[in-house]
Protein backbone atom coordinates (compact mmCIF):
# COMPACT_ATOMS: atom_id res chain seq x y z
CA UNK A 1 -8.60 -9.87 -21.66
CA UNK A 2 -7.86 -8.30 -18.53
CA UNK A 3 -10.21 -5.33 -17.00
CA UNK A 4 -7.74 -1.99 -16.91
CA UNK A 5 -7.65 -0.97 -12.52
CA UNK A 6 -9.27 1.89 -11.39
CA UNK A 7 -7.27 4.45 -10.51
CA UNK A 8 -8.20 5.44 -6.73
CA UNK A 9 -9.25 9.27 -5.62
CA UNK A 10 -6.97 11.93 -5.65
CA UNK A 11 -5.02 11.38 -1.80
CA UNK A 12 -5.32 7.67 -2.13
CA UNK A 13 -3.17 4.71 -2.85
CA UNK A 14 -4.00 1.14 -3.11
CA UNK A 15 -1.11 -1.17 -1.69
CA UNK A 16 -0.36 -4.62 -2.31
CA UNK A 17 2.17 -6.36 -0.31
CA UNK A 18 3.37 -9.70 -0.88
CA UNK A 19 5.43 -11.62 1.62
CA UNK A 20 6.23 -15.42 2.53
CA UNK A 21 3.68 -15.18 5.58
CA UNK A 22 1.17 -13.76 6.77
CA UNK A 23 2.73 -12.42 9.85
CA UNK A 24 5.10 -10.69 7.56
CA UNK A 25 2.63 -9.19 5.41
CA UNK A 26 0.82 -7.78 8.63
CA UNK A 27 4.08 -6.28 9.59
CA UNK A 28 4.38 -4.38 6.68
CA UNK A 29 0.77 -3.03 7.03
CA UNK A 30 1.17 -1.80 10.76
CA UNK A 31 4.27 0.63 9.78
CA UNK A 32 2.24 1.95 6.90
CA UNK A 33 -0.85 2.32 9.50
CA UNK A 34 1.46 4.34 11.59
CA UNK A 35 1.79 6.83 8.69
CA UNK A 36 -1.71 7.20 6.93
CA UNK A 37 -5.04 6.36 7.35
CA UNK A 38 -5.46 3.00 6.08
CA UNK A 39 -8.84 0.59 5.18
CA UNK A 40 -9.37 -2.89 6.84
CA UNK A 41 -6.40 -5.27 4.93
CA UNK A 42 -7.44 -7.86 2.59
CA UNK A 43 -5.37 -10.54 3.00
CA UNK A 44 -5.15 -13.64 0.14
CA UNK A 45 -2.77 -16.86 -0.13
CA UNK A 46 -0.94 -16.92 -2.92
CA UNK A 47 1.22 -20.21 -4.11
CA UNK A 48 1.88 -23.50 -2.01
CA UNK A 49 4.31 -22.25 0.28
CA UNK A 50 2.25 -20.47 2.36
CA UNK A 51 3.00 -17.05 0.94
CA UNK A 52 0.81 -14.11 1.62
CA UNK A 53 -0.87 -11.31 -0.69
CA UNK A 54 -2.36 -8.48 1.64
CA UNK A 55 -4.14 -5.24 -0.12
CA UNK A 56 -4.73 -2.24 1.74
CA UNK A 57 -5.79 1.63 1.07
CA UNK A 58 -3.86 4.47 2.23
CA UNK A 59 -5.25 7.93 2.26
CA UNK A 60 -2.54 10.03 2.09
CA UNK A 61 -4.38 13.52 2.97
CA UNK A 62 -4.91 12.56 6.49
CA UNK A 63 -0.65 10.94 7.40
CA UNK A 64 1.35 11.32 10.32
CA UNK A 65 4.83 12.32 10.92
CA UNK A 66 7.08 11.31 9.63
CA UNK A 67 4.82 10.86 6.70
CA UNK A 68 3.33 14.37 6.47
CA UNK A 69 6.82 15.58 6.28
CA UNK A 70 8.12 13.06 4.28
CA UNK A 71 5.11 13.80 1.19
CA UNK A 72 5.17 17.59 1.87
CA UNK A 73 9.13 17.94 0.67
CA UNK A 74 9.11 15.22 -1.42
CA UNK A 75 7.00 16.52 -4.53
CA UNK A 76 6.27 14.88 -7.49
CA UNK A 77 8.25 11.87 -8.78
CA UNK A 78 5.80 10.91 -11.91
CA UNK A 79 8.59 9.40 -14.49
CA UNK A 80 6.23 7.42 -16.11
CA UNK A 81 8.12 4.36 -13.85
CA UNK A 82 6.18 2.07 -12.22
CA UNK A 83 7.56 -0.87 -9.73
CA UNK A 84 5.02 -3.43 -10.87
């Protein structure tokens, strides 16, 4: 049985980006760095290919543009959807 995640504080989102390498992975991470506040990465292999699982915070209280006016007109989307 698998423990149900813990939904992070209000402001926050947990990010997991998967990617073929690592340098990929790290790419991905800088652009959202540019746009929030972001924890140390936490970076895993995954598979025998060399492919890459990196996990990240965001704290999406403190972004910057084009972020901040990216969240501020883009208001709620909850559909009950989820990518995952």
């Amino acid at each position: 049985m698998q423990a149900p995640e813990q939904v992070p504080s209000a402001g926050y989102a947990e990010v997991r980006i998967v990617a073929a390498s690592p340098e990929t992975a790290r790419q991905v991470a800088e652009v959202l760095r540019r746009c929030f506040r972001a924890t140390e990465q936490r970076s895993y292999p995954i598979g025998h290919d060399g492919g890459t699982r990196l996990d990240l915070t965001v704290d999406t209280t403190h972004a910057a543009e084009p972020a901040r006016s990216w969240l501020s007109t883009s208001g709620s989307s909850d559909d009950g959807q989820s990518d995952e």
